[in-house]
C-alpha atoms as a PDB file:
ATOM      1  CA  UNK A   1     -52.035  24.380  32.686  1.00  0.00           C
ATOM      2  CA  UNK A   2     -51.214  21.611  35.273  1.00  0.00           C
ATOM      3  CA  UNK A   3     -53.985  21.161  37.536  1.00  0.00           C
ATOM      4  CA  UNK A   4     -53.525  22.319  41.284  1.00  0.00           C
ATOM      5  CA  UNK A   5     -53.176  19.307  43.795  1.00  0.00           C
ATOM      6  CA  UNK A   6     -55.949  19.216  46.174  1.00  0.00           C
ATOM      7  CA  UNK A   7     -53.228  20.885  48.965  1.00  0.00           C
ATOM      8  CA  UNK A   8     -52.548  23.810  46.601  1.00  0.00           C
ATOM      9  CA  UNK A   9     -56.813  23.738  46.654  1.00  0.00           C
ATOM     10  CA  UNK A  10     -57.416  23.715  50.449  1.00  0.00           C
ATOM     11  CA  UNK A  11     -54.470  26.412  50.556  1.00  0.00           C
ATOM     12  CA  UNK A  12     -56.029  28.599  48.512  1.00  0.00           C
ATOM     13  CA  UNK A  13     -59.255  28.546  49.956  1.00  0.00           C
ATOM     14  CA  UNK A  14     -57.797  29.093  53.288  1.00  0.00           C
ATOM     15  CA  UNK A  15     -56.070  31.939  52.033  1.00  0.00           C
ATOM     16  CA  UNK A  16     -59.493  33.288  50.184  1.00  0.00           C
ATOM     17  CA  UNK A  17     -60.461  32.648  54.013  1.00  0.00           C
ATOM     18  CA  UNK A  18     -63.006  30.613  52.206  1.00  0.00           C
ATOM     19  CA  UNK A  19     -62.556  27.645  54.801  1.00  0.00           C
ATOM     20  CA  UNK A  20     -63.791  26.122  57.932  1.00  0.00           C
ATOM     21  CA  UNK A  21     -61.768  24.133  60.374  1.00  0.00           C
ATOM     22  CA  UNK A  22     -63.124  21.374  62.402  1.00  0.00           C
ATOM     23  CA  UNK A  23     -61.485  20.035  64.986  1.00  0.00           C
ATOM     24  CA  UNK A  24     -61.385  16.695  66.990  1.00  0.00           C
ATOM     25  CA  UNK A  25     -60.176  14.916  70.155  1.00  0.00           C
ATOM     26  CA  UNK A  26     -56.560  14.100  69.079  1.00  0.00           C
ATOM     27  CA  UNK A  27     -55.975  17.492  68.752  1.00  0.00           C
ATOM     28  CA  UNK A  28     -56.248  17.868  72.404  1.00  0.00           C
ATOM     29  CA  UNK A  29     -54.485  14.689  73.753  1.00  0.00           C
ATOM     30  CA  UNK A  30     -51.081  16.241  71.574  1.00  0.00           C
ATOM     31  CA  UNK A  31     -51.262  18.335  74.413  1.00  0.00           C
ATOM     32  CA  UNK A  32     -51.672  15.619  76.939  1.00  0.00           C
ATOM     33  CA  UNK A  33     -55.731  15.281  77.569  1.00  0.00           C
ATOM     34  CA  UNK A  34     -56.890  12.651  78.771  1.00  0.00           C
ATOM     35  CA  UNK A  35     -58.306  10.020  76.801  1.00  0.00           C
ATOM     36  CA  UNK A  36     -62.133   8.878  76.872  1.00  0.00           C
ATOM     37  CA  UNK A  37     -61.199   5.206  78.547  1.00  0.00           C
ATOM     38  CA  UNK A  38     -60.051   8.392  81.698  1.00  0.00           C
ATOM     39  CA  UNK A  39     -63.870   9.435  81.441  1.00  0.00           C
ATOM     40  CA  UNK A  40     -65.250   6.073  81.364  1.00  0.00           C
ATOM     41  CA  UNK A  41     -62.887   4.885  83.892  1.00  0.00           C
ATOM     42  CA  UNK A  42     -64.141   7.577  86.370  1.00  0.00           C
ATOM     43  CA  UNK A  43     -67.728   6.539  85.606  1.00  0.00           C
ATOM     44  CA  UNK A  44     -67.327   2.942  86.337  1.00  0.00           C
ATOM     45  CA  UNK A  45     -65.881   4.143  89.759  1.00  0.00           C
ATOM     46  CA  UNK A  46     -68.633   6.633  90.437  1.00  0.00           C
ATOM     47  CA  UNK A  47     -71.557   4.506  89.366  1.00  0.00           C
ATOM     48  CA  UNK A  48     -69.643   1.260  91.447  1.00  0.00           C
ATOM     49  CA  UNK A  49     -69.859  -0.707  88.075  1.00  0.00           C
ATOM     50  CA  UNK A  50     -67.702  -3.558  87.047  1.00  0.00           C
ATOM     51  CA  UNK A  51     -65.338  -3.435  84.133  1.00  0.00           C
ATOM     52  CA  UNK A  52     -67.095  -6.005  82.334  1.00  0.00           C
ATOM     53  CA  UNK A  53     -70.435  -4.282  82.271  1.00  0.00           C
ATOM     54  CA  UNK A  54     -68.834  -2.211  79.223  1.00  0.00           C
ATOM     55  CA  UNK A  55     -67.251  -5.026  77.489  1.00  0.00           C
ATOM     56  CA  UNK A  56     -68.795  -5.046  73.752  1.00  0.00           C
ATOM     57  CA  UNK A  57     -69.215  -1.631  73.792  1.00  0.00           C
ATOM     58  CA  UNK A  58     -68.079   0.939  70.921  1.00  0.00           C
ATOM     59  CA  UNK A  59     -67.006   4.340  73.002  1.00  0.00           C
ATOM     60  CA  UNK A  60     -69.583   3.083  75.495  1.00  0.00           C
ATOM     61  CA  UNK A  61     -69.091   6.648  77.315  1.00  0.00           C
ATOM     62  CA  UNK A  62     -72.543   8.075  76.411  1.00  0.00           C
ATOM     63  CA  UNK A  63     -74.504   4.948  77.649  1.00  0.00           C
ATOM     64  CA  UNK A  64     -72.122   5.339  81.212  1.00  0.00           C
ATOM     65  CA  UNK A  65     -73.398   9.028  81.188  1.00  0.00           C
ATOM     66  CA  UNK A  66     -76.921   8.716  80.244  1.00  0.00           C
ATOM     67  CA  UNK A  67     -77.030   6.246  83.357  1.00  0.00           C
ATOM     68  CA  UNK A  68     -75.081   8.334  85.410  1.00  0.00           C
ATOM     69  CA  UNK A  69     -78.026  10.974  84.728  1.00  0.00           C
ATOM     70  CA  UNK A  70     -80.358   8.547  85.601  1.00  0.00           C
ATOM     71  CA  UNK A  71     -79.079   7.873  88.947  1.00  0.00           C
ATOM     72  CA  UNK A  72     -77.902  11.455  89.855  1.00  0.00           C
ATOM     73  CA  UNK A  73     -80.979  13.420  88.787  1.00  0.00           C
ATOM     74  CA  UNK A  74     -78.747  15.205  86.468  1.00  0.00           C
ATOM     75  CA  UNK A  75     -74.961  15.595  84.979  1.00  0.00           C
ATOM     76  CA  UNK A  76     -73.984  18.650  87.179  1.00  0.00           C
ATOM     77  CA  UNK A  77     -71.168  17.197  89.279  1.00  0.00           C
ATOM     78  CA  UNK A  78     -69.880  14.881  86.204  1.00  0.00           C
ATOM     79  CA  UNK A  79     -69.686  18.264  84.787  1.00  0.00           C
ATOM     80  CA  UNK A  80     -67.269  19.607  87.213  1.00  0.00           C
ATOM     81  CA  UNK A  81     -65.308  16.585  87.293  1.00  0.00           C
ATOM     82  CA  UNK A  82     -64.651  17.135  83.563  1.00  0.00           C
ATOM     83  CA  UNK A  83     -64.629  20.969  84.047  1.00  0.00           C
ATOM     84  CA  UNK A  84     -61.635  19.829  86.751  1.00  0.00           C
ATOM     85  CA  UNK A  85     -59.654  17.328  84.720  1.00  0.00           C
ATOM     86  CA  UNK A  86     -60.501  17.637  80.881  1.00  0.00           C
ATOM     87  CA  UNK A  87     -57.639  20.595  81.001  1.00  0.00           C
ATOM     88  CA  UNK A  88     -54.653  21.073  80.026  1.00  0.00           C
ATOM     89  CA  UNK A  89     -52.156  23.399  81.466  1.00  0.00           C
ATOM     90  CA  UNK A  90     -51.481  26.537  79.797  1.00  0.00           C
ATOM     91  CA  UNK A  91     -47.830  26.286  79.107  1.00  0.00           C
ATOM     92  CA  UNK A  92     -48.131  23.263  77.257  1.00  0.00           C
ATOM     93  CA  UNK A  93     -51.038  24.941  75.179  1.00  0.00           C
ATOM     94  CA  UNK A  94     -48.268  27.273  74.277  1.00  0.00           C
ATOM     95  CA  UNK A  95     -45.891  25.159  73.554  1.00  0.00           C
ATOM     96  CA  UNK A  96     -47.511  23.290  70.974  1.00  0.00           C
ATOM     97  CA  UNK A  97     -46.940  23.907  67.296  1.00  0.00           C
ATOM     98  CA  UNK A  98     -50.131  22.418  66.347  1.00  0.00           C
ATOM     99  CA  UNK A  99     -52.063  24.852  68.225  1.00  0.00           C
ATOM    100  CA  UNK A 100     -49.826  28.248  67.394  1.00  0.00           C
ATOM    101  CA  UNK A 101     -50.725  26.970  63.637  1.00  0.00           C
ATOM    102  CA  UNK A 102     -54.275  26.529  64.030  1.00  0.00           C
ATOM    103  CA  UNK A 103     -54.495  30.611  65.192  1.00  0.00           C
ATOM    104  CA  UNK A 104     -52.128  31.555  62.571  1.00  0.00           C
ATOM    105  CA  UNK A 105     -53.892  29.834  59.764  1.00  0.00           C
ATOM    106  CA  UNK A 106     -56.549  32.924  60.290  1.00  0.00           C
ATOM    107  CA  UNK A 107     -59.716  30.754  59.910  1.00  0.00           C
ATOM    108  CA  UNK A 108     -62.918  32.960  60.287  1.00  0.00           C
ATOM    109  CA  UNK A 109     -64.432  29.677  61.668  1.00  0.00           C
ATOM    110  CA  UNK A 110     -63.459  26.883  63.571  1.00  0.00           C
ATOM    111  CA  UNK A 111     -65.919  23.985  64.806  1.00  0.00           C
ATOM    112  CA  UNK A 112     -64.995  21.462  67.752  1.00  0.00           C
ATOM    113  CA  UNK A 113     -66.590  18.489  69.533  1.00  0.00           C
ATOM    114  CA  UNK A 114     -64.099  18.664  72.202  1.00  0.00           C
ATOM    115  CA  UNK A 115     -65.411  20.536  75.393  1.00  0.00           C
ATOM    116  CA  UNK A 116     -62.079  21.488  76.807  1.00  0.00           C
ATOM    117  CA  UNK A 117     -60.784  24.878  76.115  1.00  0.00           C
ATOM    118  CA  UNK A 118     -57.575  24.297  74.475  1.00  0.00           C
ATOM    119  CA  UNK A 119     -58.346  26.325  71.614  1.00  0.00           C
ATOM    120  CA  UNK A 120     -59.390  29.241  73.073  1.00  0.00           C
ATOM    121  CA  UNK A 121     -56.571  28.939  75.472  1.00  0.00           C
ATOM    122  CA  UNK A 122     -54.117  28.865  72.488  1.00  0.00           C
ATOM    123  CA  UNK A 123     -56.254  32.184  70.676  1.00  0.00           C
ATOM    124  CA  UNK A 124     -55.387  34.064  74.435  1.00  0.00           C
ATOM    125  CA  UNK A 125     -52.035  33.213  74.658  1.00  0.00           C
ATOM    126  CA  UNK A 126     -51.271  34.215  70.476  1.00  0.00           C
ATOM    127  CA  UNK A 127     -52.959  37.293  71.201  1.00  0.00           C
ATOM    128  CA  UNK A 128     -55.805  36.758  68.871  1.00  0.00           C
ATOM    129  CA  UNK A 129     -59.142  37.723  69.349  1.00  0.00           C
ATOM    130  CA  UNK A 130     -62.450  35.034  69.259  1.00  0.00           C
ATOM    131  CA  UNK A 131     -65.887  34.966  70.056  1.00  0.00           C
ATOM    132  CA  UNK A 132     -66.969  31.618  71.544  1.00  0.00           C
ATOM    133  CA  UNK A 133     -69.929  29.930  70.545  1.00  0.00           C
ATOM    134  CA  UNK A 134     -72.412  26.944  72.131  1.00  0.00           C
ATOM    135  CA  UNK A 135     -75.870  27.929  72.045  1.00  0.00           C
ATOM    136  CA  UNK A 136     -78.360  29.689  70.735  1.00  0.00           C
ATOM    137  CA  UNK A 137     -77.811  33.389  71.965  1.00  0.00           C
ATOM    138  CA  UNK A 138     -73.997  33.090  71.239  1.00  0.00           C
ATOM    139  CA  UNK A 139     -74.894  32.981  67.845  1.00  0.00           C
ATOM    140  CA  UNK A 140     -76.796  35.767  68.025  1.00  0.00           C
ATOM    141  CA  UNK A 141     -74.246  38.210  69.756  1.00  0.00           C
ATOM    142  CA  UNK A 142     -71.067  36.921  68.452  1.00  0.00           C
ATOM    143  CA  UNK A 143     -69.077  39.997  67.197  1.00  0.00           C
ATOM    144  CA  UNK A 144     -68.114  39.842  63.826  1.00  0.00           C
ATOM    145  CA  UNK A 145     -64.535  40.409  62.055  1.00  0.00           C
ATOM    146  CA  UNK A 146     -63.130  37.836  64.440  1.00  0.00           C
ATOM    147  CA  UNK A 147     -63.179  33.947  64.561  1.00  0.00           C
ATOM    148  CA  UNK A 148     -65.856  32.083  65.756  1.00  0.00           C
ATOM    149  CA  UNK A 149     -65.284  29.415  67.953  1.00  0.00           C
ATOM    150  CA  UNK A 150     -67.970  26.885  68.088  1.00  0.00           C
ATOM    151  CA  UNK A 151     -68.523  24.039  70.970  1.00  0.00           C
ATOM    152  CA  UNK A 152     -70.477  21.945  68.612  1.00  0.00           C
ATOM    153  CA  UNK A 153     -70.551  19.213  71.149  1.00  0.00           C
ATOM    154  CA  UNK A 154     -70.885  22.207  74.278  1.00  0.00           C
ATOM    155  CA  UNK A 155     -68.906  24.232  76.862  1.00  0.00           C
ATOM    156  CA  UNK A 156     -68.545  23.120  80.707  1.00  0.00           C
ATOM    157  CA  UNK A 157     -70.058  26.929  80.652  1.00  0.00           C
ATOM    158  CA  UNK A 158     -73.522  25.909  80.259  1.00  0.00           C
ATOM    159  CA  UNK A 159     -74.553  22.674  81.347  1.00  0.00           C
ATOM    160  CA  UNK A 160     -77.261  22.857  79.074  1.00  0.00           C
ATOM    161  CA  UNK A 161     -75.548  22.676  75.898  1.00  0.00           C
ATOM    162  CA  UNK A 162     -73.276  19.724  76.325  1.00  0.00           C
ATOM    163  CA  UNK A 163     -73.777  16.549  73.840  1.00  0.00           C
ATOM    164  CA  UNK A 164     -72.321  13.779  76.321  1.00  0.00           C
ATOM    165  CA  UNK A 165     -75.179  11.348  77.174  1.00  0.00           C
ATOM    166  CA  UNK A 166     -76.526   8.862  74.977  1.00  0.00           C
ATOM    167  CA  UNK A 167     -79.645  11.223  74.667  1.00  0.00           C
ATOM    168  CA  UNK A 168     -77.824  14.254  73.947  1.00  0.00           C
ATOM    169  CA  UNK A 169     -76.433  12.497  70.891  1.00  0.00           C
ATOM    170  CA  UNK A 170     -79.738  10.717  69.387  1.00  0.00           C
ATOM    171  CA  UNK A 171     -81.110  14.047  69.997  1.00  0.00           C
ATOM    172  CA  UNK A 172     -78.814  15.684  67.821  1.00  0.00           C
ATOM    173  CA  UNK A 173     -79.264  12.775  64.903  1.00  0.00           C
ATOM    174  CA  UNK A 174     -81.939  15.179  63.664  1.00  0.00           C
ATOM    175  CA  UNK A 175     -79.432  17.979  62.514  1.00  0.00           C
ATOM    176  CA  UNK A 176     -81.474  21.047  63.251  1.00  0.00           C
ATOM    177  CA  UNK A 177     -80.190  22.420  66.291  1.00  0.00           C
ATOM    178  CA  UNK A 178     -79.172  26.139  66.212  1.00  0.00           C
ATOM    179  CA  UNK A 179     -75.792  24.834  66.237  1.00  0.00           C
ATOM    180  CA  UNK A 180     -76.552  22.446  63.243  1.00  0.00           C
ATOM    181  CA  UNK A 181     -78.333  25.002  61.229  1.00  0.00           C
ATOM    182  CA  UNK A 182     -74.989  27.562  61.310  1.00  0.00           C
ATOM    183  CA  UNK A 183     -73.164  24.551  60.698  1.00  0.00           C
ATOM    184  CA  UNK A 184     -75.103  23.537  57.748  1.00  0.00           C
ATOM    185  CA  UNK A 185     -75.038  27.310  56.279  1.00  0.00           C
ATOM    186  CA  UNK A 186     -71.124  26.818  56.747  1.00  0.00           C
ATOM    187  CA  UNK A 187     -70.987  23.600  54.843  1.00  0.00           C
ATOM    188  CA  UNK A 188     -72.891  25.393  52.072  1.00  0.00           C
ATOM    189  CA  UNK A 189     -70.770  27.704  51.095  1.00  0.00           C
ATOM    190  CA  UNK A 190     -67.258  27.151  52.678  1.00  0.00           C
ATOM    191  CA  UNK A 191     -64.781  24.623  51.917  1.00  0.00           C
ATOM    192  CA  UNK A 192     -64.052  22.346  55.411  1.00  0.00           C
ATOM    193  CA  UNK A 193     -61.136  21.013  56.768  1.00  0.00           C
ATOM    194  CA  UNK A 194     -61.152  18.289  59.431  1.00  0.00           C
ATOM    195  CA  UNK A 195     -58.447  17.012  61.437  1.00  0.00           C
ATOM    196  CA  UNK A 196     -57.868  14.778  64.746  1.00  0.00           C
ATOM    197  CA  UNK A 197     -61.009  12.442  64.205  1.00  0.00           C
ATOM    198  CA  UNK A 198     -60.907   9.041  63.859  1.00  0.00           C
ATOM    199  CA  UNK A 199     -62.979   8.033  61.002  1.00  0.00           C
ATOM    200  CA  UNK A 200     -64.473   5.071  62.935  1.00  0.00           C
ATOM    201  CA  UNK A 201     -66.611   7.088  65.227  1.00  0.00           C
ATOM    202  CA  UNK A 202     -70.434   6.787  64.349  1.00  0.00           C
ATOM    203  CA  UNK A 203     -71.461  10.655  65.570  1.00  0.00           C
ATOM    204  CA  UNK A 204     -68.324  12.041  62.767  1.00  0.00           C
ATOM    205  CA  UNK A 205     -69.468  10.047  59.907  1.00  0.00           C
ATOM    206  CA  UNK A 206     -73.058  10.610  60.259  1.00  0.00           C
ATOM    207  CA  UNK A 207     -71.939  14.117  60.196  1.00  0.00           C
ATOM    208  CA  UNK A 208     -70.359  13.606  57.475  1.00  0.00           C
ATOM    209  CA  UNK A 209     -72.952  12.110  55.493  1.00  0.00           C
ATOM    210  CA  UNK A 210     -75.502  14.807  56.146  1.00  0.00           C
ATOM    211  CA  UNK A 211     -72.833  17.356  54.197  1.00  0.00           C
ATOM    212  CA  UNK A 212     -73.082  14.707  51.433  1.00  0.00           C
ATOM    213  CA  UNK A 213     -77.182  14.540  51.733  1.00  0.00           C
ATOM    214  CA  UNK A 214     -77.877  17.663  51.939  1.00  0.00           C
ATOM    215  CA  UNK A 215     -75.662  18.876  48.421  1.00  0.00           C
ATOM    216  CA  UNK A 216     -77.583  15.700  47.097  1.00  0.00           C
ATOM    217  CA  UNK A 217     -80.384  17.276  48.082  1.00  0.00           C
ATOM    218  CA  UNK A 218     -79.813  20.703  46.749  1.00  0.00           C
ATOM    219  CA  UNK A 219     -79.722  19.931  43.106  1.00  0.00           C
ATOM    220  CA  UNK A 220     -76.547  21.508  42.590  1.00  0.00           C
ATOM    221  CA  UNK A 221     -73.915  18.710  43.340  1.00  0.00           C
ATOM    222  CA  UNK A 222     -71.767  19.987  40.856  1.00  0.00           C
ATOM    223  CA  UNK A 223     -71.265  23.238  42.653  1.00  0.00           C
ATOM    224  CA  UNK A 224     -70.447  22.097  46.504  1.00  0.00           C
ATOM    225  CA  UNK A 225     -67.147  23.602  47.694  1.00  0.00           C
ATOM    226  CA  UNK A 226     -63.972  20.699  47.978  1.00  0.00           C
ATOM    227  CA  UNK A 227     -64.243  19.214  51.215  1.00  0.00           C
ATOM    228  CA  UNK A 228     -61.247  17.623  52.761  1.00  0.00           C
ATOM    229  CA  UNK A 229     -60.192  15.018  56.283  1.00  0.00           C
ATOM    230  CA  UNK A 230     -56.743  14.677  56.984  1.00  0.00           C
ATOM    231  CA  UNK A 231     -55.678  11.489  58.306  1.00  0.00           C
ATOM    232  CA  UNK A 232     -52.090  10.264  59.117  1.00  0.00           C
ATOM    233  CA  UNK A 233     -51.921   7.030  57.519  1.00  0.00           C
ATOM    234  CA  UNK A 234     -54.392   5.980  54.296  1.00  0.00           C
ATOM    235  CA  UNK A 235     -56.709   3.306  54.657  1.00  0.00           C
ATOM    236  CA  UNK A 236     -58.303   2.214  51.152  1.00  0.00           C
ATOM    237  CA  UNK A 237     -61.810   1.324  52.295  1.00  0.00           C
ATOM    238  CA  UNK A 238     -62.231   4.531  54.069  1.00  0.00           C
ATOM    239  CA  UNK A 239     -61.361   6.766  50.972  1.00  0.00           C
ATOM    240  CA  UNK A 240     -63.409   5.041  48.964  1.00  0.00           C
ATOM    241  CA  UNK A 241     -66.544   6.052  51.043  1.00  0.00           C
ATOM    242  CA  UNK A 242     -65.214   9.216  52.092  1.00  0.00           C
ATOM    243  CA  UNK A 243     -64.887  10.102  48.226  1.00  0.00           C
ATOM    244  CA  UNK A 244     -68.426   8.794  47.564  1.00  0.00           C
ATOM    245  CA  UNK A 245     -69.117  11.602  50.093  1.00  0.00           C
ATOM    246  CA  UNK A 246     -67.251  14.159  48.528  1.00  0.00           C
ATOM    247  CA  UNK A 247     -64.561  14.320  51.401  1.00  0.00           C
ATOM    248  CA  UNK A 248     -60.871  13.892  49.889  1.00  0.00           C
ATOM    249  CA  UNK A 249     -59.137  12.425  52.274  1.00  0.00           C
ATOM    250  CA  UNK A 250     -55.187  13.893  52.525  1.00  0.00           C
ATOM    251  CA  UNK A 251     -52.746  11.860  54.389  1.00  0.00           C
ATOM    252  CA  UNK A 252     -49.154  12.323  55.752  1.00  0.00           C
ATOM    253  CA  UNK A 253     -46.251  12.674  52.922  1.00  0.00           C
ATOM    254  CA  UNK A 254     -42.918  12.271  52.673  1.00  0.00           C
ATOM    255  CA  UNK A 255     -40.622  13.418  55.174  1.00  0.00           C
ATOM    256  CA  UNK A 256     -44.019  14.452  57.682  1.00  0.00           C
ATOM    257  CA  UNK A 257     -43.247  11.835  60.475  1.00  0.00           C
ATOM    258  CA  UNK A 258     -46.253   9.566  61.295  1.00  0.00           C
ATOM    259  CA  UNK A 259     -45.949  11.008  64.765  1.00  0.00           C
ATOM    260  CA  UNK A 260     -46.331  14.582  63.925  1.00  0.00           C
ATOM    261  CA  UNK A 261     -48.102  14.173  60.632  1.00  0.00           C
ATOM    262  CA  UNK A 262     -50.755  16.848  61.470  1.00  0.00           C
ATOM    263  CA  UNK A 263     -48.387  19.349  62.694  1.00  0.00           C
ATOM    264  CA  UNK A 264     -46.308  18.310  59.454  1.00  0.00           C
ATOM    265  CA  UNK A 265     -49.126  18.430  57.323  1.00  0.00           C
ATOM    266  CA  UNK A 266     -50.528  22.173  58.643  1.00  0.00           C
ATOM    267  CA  UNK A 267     -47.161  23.328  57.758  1.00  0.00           C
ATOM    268  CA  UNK A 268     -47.035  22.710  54.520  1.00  0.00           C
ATOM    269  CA  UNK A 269     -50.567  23.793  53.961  1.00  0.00           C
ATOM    270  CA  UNK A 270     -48.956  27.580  55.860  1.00  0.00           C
ATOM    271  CA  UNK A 271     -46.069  27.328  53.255  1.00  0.00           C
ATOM    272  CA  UNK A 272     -48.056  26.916  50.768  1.00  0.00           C
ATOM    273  CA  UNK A 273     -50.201  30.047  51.439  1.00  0.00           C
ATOM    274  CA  UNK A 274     -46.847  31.896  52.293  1.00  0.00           C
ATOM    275  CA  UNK A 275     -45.689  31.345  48.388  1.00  0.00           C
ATOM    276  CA  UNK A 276     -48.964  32.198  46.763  1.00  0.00           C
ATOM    277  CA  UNK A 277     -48.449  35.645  49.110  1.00  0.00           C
ATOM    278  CA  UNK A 278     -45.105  35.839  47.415  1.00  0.00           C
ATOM    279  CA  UNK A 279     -46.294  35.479  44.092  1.00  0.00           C
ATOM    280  CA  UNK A 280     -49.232  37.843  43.808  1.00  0.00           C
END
């Protein structure tokens, strides 16, 4: 028997609804968010600070917000400036293919770091019910039989539980928030999916790596569910440590344009599930 390609794999197990879909910022810019270098722009202005200031900074946002803190006694108006402008407008959630595939994929569980409300925005408008998730208590009362949709980076709902200062994300380097423990439960015993990260950013591949540590950890290597990160374009150094972390890395094929590679790459994954339907 030929063996399945690890596409027929993830199909499967998103048929078996055996998968989890996390979900990153270019997700939400196909729709037209802004980009962080908006954010950090607006900080600059706010905090009066010159350009250069940030110059030799990687994604220098949560050291901009950890001193905007400092000088405002808090991140309650930067909130509502995000709350304001991290949005896109409805129609254009509905318009996008990328997001009408996400819902109809039918995962029972879908992580983001993005704080914007995109996704639940395109679960309203496809009629499809959710439960939101970004603390604590959410967990607790989520009704079940639905998806859950979990802020793992927060909701402009509750100040509180937003990971956006420099803080907020040593804090979570420890990996045993609420949010973390569900999270690692999920990684446990459910195949994941990510798309729309870049696999240069620090806070995704430490994430990453604690999936990989704490199978290691386990004793039972051999047993972890396939784990996979879609990327458009391949890059050989990343596989190779993605792979030594158990994350198969699938990339755009041929005839998915570069441009819409995810969108490209989502359907196939649907059309696959659509012909094992067939079959059986």
């Amino acid at each position: 028997m030929q063996a399945r390609s690890p596409r027929e794999i993830l199909a499967a197990a998103i048929r078996q609804r055996h998968a989890v879909l996390f979900v990153g910022a270019d997700a939400s810019m196909a729709v037209g968010l802004p980009s962080w270098q908006t954010l950090i722009d607006h900080l600059l202005d706010d905090l009066k600070i010159d350009r250069d200031v940030i110059d030799g900074m990687n994604d220098g946002y949560p050291m901009l917000a950890e001193y905007y803190r400092l000088k405002h006694g808090g991140i309650g108006p930067l909130r509502s400036w995000l709350d304001r402008n991290w949005k896109v407008a409805s129609d254009r959630v509905a318009d996008s293919r990328l997001h009408k595939l996400i819902v109809e994929l039918d995962f029972p569980v879908i992580y983001t770091t993005n704080y914007d409300r995109n996704l639940e925005t395109a679960f309203d408008i496809h009629g499809k019910s959710y439960a939101k998730i970004s603390n604590a208590k959410e967990i607790a009362s989520a009704r079940q039989g639905v998806t859950h949709v979990i802020k793992y980076h927060g909701d402009f709902d509750d100040d509180s539980s937003l990971v956006l200062t420099e803080t907020d994300f040593l804090n979570r380097l420890s990996f045993d928030s609420p949010l973390d423990i569900r999270f690692r439960a999920d990684a446990l015993s459910r195949t994941i999916l990510f798309i729309g990260y870049s696999m240069s950013d620090p806070n995704i591949r430490l994430l990453l790596h604690r999936i990989w540590q704490t199978w290691e950890d386990s004793g039972h290597r051999a047993d972890r569910p396939r784990s996979f990160v879609f990327m458009p374009s391949q890059n050989a150094v990343q596989d190779a440590i993605l792979a030594r972390w158990g994350i198969t890395v699938l990339t755009a094929e041929n005839g998915e344009r570069v441009e819409n590679a995810l969108v490209g790459f989502l359907s196939d994954i649907q059309a696959r599930i659509s012909s094992m339907q067939d079959v059986s």
